[in-house]
C-alpha atoms as a PDB file:
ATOM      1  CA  UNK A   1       0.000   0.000   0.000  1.00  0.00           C
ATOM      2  CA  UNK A   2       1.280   3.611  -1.067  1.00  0.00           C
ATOM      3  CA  UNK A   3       1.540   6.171   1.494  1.00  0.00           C
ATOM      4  CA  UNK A   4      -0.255   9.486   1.218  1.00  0.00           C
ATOM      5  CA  UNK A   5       3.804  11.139   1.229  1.00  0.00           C
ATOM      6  CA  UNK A   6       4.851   8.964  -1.211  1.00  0.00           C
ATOM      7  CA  UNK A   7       1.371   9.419  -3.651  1.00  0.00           C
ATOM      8  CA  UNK A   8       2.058  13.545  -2.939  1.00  0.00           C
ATOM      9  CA  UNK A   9       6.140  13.325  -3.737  1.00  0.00           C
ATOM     10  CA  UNK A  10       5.121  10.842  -7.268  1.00  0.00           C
ATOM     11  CA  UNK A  11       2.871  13.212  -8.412  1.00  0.00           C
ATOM     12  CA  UNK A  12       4.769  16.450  -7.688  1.00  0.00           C
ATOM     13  CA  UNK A  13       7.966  14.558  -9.469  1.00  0.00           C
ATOM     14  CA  UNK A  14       5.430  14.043 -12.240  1.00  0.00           C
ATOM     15  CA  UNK A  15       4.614  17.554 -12.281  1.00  0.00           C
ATOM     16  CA  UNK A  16       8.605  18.814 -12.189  1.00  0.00           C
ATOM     17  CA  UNK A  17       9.138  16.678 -15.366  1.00  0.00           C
ATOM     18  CA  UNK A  18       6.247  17.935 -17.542  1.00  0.00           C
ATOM     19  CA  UNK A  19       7.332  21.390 -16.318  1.00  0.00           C
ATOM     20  CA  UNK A  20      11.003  20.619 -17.374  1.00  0.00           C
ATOM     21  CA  UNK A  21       9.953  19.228 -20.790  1.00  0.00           C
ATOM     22  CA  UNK A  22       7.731  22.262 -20.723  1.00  0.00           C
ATOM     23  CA  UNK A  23       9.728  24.822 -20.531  1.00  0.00           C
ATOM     24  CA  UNK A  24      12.648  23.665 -22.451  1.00  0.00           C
ATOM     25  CA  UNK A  25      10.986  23.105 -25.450  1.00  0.00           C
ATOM     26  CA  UNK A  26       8.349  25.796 -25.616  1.00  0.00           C
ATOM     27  CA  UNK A  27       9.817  28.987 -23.644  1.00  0.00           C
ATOM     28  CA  UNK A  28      13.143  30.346 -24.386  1.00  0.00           C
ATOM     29  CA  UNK A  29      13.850  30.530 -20.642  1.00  0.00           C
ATOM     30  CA  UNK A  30      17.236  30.314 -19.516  1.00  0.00           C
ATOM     31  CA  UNK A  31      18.529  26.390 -18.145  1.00  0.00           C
ATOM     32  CA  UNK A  32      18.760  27.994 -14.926  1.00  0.00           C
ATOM     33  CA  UNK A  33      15.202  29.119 -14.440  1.00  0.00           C
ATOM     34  CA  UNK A  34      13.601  25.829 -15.925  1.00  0.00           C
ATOM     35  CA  UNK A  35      15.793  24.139 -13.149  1.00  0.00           C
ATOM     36  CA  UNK A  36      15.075  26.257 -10.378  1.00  0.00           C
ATOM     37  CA  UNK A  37      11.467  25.412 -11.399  1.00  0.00           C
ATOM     38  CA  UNK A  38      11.924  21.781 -11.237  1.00  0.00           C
ATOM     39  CA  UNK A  39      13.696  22.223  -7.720  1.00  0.00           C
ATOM     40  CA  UNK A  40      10.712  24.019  -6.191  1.00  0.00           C
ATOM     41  CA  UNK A  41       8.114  21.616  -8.115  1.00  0.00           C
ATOM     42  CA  UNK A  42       9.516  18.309  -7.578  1.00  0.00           C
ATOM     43  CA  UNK A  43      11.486  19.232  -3.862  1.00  0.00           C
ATOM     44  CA  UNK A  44      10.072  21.934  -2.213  1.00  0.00           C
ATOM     45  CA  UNK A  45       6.372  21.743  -3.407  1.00  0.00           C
ATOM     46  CA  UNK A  46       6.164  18.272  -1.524  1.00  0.00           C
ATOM     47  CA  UNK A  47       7.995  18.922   1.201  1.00  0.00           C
ATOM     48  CA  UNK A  48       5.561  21.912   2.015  1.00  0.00           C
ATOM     49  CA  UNK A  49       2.516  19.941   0.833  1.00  0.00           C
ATOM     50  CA  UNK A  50       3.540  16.966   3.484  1.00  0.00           C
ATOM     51  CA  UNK A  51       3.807  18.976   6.148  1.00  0.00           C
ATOM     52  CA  UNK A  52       0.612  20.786   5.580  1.00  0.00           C
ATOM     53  CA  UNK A  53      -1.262  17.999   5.230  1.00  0.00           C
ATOM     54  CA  UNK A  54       0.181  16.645   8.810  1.00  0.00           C
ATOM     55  CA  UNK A  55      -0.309  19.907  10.834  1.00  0.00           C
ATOM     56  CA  UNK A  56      -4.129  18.960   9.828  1.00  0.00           C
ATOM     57  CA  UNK A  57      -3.929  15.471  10.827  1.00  0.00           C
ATOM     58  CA  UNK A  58      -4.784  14.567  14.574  1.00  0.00           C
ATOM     59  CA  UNK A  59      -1.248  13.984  16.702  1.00  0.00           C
ATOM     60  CA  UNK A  60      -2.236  10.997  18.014  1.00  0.00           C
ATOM     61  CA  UNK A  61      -0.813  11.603  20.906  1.00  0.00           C
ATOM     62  CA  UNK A  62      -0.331   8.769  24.178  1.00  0.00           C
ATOM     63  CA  UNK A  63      -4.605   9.635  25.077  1.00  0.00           C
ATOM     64  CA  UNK A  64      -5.524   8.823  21.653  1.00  0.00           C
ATOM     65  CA  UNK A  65      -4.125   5.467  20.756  1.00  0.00           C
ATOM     66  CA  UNK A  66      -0.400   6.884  19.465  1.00  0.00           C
ATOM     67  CA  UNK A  67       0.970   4.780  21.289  1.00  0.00           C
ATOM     68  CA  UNK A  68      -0.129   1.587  19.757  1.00  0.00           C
ATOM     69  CA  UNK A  69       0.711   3.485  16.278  1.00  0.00           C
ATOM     70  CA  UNK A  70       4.325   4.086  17.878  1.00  0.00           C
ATOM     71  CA  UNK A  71       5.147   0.094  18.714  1.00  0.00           C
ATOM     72  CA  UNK A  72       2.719  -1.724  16.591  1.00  0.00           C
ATOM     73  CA  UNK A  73       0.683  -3.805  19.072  1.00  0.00           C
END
């Protein structure tokens, strides 16, 4: 089974790619901007997006069952 992070980081690598391929062949951008691009898209953008989307998670802290997340009972 595929974790949410991992579904977020394919997609966003997906993303950087198209965007690459995008801009290289139909902008006259400079390499380094089409990179820089690809470095916010396919590194930044899911970093950012993961931790987002775990502030709005519960914490699962010890009172709510964390715990047996923690060692796997």
């Amino acid at each position: 089974m595929v974790s949410r992070e991992n579904q977020v980081i394919a997609v966003c690598i997906v993303a950087a790619v198209v965007l690459l391929v995008a801009l290289s062949e139909l902008t006259t951008v400079r390499a380094w901007v089409a990179y820089a691009a690809v470095l916010l898209v396919g590194v930044r953008l899911p970093t950012l997006l993961n931790e987002y989307l775990d502030s709005r998670e519960p914490s699962g802290g010890w009172g709510c069952g964390g715990f047996r997340q923690a060692v796997r009972f």
